[in-house]
PDB file of N, CA and C in Angstrom:
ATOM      1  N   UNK A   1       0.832  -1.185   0.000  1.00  0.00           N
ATOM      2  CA  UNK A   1       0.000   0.000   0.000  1.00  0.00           C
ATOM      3  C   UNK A   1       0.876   1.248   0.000  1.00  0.00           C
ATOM      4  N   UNK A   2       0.665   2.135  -0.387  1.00  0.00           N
ATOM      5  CA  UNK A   2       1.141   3.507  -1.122  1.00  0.00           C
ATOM      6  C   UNK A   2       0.138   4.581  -0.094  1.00  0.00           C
ATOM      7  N   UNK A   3       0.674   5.856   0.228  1.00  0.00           N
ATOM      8  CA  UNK A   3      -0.136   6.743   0.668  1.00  0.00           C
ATOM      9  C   UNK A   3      -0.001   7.925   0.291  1.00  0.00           C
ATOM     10  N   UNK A   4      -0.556   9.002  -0.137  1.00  0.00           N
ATOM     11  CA  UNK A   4      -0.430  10.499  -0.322  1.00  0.00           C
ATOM     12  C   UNK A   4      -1.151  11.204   0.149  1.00  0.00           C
ATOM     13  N   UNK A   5      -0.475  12.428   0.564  1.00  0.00           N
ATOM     14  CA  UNK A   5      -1.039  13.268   1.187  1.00  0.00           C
ATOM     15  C   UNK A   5      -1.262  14.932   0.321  1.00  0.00           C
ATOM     16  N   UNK A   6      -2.436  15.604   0.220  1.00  0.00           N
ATOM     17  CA  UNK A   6      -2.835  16.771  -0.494  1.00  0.00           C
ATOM     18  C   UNK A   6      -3.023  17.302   0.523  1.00  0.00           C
ATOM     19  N   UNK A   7      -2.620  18.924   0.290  1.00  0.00           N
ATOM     20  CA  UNK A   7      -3.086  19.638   0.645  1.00  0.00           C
ATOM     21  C   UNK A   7      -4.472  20.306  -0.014  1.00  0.00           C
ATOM     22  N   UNK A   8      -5.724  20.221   0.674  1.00  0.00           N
ATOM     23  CA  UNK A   8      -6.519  21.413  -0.349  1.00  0.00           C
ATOM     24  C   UNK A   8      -7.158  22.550   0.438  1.00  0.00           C
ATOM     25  N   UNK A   9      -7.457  23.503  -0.861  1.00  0.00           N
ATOM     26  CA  UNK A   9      -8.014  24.784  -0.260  1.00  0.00           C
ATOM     27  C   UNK A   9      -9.290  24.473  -0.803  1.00  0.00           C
ATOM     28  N   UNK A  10     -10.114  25.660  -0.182  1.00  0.00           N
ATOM     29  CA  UNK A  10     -11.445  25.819  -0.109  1.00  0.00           C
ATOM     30  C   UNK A  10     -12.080  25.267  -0.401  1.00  0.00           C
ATOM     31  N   UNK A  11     -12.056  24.544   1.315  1.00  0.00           N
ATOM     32  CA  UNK A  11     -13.351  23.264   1.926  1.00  0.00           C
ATOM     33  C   UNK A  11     -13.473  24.275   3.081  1.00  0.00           C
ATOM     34  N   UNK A  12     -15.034  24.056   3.042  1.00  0.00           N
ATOM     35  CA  UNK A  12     -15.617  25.303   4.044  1.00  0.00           C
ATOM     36  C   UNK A  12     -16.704  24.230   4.594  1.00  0.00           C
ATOM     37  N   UNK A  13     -17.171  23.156   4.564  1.00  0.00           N
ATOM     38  CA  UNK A  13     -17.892  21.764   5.300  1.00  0.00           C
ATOM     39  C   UNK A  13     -17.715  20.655   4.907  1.00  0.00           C
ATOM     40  N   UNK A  14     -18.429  20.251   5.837  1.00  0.00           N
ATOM     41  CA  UNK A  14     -18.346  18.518   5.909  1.00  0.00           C
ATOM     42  C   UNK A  14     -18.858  18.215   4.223  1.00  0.00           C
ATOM     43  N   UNK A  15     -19.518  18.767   3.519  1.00  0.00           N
ATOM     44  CA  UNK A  15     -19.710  18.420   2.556  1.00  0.00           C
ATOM     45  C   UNK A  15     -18.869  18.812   1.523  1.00  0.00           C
ATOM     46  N   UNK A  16     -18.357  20.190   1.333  1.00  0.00           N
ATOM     47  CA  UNK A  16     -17.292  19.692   0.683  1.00  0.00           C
ATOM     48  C   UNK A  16     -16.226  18.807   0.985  1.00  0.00           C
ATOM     49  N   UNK A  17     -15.622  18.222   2.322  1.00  0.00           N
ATOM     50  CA  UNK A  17     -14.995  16.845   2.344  1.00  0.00           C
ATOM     51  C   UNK A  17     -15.756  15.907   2.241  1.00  0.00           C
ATOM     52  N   UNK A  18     -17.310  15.478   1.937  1.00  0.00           N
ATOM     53  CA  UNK A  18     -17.408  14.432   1.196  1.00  0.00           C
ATOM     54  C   UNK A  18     -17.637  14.293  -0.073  1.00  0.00           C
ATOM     55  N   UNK A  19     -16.858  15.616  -1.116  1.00  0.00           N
ATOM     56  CA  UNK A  19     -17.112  15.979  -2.250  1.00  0.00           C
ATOM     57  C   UNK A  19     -15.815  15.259  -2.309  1.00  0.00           C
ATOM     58  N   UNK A  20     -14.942  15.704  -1.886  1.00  0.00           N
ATOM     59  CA  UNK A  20     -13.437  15.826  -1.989  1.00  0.00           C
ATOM     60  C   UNK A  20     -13.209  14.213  -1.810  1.00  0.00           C
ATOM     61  N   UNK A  21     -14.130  13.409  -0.703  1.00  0.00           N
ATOM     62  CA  UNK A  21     -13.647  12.238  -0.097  1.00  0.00           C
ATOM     63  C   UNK A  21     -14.209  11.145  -2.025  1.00  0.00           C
ATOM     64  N   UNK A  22     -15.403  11.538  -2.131  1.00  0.00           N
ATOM     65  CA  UNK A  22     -15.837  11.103  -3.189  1.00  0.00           C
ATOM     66  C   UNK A  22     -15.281  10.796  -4.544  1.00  0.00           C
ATOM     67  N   UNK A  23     -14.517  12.269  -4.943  1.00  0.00           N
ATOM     68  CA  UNK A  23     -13.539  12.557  -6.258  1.00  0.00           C
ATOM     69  C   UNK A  23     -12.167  11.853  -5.777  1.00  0.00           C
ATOM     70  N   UNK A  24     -11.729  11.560  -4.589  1.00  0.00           N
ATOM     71  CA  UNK A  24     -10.777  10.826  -4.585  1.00  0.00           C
ATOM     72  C   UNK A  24     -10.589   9.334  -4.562  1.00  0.00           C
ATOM     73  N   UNK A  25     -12.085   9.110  -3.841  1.00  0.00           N
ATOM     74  CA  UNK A  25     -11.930   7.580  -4.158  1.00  0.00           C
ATOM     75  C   UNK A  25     -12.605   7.254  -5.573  1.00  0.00           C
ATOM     76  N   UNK A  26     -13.518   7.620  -6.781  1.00  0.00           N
ATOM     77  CA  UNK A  26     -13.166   7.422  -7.718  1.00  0.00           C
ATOM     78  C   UNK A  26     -11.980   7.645  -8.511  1.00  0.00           C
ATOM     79  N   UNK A  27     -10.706   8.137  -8.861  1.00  0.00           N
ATOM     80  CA  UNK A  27      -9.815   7.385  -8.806  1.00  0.00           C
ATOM     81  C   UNK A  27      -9.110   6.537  -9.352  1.00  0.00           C
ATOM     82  N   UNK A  28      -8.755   5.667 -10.412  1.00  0.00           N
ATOM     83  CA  UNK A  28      -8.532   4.355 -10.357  1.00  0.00           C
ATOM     84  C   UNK A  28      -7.383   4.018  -9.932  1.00  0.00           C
ATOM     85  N   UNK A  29      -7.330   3.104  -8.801  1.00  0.00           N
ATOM     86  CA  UNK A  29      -6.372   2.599  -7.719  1.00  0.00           C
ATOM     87  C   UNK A  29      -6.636   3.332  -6.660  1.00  0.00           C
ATOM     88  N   UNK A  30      -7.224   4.252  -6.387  1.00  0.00           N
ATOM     89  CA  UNK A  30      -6.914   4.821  -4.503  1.00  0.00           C
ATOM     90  C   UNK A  30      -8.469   3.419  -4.277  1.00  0.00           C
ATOM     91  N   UNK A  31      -7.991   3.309  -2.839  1.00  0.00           N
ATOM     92  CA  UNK A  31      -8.890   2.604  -2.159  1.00  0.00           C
ATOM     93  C   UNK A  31      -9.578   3.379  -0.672  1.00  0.00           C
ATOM     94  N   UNK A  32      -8.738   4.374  -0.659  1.00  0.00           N
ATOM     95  CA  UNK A  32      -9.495   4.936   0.294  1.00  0.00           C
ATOM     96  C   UNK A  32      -9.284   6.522   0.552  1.00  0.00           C
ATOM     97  N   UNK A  33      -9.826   7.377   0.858  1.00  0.00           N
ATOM     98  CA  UNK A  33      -9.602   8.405   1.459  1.00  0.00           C
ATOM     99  C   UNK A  33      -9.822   9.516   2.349  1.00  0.00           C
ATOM    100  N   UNK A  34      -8.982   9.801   3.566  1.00  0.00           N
ATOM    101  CA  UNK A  34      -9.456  10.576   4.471  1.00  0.00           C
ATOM    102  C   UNK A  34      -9.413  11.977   4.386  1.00  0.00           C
ATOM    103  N   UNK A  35     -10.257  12.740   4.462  1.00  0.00           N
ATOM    104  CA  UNK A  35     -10.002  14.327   4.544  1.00  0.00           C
ATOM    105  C   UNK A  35     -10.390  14.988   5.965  1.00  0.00           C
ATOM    106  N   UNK A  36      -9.930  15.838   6.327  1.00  0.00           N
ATOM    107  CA  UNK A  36      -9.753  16.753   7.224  1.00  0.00           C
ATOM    108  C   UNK A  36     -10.072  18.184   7.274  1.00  0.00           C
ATOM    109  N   UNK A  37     -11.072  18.705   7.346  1.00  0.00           N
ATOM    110  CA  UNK A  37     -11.860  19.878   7.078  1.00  0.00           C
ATOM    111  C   UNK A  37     -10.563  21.017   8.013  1.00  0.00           C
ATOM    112  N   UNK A  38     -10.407  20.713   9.195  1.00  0.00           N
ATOM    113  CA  UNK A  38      -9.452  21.629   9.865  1.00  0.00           C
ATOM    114  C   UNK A  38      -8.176  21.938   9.691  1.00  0.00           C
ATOM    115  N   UNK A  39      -7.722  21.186   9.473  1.00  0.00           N
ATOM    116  CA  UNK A  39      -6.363  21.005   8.715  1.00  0.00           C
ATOM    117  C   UNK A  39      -6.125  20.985   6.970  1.00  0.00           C
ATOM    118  N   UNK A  40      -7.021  20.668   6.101  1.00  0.00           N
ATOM    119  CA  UNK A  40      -7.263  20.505   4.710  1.00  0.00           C
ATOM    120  C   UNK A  40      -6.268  19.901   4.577  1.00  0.00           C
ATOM    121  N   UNK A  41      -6.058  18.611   5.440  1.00  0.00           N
ATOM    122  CA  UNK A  41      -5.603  17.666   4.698  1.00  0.00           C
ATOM    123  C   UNK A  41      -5.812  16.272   4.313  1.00  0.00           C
ATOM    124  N   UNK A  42      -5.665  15.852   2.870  1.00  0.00           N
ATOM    125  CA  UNK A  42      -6.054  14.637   2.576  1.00  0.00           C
ATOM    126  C   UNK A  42      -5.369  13.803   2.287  1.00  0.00           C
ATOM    127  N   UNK A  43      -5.443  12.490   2.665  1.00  0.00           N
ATOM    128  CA  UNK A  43      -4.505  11.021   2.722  1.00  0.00           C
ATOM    129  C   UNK A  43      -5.244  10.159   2.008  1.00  0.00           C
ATOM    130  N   UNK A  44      -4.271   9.625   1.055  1.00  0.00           N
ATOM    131  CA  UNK A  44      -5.336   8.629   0.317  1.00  0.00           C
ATOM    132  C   UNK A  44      -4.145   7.484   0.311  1.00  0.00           C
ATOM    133  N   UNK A  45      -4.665   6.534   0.153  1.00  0.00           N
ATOM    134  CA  UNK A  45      -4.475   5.428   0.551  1.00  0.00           C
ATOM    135  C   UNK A  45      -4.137   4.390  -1.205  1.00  0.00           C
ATOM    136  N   UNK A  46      -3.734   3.873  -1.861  1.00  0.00           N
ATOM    137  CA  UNK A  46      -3.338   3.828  -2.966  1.00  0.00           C
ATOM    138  C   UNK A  46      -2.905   1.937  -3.298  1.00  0.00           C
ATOM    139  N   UNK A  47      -3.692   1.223  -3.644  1.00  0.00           N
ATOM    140  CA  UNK A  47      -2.527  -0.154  -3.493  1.00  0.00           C
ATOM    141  C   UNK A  47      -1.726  -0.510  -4.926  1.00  0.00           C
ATOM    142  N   UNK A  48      -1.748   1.163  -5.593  1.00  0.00           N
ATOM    143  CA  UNK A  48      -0.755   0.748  -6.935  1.00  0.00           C
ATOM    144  C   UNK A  48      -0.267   2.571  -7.319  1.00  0.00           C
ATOM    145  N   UNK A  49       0.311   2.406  -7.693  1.00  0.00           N
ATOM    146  CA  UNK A  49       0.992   4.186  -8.409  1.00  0.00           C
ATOM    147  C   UNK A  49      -0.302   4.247  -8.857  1.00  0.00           C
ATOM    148  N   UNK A  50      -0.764   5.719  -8.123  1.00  0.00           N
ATOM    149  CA  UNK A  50      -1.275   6.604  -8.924  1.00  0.00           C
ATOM    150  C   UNK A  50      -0.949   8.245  -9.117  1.00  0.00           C
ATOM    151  N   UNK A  51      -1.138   8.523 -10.418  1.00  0.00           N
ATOM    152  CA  UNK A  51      -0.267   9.872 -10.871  1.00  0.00           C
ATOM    153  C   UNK A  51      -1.112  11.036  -9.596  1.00  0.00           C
ATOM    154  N   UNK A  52      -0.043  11.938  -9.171  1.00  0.00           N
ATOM    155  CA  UNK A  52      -0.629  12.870  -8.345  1.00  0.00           C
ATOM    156  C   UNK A  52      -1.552  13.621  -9.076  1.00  0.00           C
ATOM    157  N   UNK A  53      -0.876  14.105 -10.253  1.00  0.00           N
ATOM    158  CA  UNK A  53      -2.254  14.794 -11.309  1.00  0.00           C
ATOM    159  C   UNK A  53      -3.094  14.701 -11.223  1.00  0.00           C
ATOM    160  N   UNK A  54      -3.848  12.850 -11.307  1.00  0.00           N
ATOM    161  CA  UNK A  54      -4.897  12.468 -11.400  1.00  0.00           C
ATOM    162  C   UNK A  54      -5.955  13.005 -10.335  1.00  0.00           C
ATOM    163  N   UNK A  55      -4.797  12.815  -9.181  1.00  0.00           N
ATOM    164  CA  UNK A  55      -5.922  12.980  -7.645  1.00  0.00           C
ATOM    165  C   UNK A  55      -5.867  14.344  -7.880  1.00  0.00           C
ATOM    166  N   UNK A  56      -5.072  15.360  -8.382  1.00  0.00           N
ATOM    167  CA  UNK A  56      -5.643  16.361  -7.999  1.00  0.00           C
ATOM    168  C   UNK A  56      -6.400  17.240  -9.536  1.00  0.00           C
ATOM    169  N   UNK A  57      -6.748  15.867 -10.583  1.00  0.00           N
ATOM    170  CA  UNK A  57      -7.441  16.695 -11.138  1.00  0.00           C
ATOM    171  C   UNK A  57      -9.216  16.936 -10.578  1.00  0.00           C
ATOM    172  N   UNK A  58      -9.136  15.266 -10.132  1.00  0.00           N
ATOM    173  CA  UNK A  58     -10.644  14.970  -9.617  1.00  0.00           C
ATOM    174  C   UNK A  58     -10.855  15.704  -8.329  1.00  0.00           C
ATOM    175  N   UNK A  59     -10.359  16.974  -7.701  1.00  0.00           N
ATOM    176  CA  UNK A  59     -10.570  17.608  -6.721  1.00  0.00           C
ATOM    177  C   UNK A  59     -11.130  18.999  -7.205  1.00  0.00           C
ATOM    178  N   UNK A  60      -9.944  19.320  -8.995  1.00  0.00           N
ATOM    179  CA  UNK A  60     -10.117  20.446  -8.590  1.00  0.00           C
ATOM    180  C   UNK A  60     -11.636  20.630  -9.950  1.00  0.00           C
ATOM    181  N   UNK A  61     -12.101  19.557 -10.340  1.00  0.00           N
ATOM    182  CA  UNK A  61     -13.186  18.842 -10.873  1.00  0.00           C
ATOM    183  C   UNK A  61     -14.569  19.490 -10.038  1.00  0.00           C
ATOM    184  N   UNK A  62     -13.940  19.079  -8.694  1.00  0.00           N
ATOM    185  CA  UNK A  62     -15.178  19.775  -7.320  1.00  0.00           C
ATOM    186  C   UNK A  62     -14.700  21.037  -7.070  1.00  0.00           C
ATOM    187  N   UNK A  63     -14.199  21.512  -7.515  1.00  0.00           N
ATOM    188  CA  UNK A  63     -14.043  23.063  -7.679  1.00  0.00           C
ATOM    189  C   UNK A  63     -12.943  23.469  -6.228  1.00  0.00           C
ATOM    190  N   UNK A  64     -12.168  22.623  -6.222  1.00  0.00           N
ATOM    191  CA  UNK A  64     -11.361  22.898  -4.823  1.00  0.00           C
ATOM    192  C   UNK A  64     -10.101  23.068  -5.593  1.00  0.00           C
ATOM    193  N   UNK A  65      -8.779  23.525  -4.870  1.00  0.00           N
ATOM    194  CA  UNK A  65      -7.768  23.318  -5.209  1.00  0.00           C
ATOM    195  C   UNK A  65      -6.737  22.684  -4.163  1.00  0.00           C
ATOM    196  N   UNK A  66      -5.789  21.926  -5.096  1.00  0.00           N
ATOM    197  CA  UNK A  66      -4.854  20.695  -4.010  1.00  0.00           C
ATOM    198  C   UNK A  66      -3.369  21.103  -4.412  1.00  0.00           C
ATOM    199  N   UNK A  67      -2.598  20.470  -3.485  1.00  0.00           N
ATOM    200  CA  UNK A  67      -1.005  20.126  -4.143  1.00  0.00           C
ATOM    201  C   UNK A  67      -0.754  19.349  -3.072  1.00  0.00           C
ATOM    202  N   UNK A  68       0.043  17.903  -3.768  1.00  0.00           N
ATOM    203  CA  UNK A  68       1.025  17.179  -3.331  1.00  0.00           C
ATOM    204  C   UNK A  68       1.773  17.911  -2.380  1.00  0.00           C
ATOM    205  N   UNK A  69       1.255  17.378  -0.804  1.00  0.00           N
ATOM    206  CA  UNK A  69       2.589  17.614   0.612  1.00  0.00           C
ATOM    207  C   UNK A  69       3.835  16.359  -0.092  1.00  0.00           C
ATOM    208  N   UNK A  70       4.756  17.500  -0.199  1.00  0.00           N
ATOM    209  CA  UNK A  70       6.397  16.330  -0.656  1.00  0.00           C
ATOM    210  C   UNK A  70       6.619  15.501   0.950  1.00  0.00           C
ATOM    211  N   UNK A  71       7.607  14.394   0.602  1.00  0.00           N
ATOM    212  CA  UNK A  71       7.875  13.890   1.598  1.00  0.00           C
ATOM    213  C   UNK A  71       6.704  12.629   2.189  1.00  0.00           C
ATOM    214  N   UNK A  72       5.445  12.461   1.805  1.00  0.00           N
ATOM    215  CA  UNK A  72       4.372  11.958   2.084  1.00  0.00           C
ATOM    216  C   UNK A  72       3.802  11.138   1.560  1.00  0.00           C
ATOM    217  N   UNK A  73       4.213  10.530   0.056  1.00  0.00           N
ATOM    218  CA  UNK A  73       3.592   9.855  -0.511  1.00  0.00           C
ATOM    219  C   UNK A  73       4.366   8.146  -0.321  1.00  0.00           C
ATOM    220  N   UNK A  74       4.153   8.031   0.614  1.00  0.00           N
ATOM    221  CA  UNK A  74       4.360   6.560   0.815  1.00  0.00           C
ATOM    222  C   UNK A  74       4.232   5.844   2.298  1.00  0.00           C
ATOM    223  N   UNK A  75       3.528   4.657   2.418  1.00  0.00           N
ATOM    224  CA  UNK A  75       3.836   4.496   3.612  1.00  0.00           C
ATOM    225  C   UNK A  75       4.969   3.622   4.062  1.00  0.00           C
TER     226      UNK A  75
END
C-alpha cells in the first residue's frame, strides 16, 4: 500500500470533504480516502501508483484546489 497526502483549499464543510472524499476515491487505484476539514488535509491510501495529477485533477473537478505535501507519498 502507497499513501499520499494533499493539501486542499477551499473546503468550508463537511460536505465539501465528502465531495473531496468522493472525487478521490473514484480514482482508479486509490482505495481509500481521508479528509480533514481543519487542517485541509487529505490522505489517500493507494494499493498501486497513482499519478498525483490524477488525484488532484478529480478535486479540482469539485471546484477545490490541491497540491502534493512532498515527503508523504508513501507508507
Amino acid at each position: 500500500m502507497m499513501k499520499t497526502q494533499l493539501k486542499i483549499k477551499g473546503m468550508s464543510c463537511h460536505h465539501c470533504v465528502n465531495s473531496v472524499r468522493a472525487a478521490l476515491e473514484a480514482v482508479p487505484g486509490v482505495e481509500s480516502a481521508q479528509v480533514d476539514l481543519a487542517t485541509g488535509i487529505a490522505e489517500v491510501i493507494h494499493s498501486m501508483p497513482v499519478e498525483l495529477s490524477s488525484m488532484i485533477s478529480a478535486i479540482e473537478e469539485e471546484e477545490f484546489e490541491a497540491e502534493g505535501i512532498p515527503d508523504a507519498t508513501h507508507l
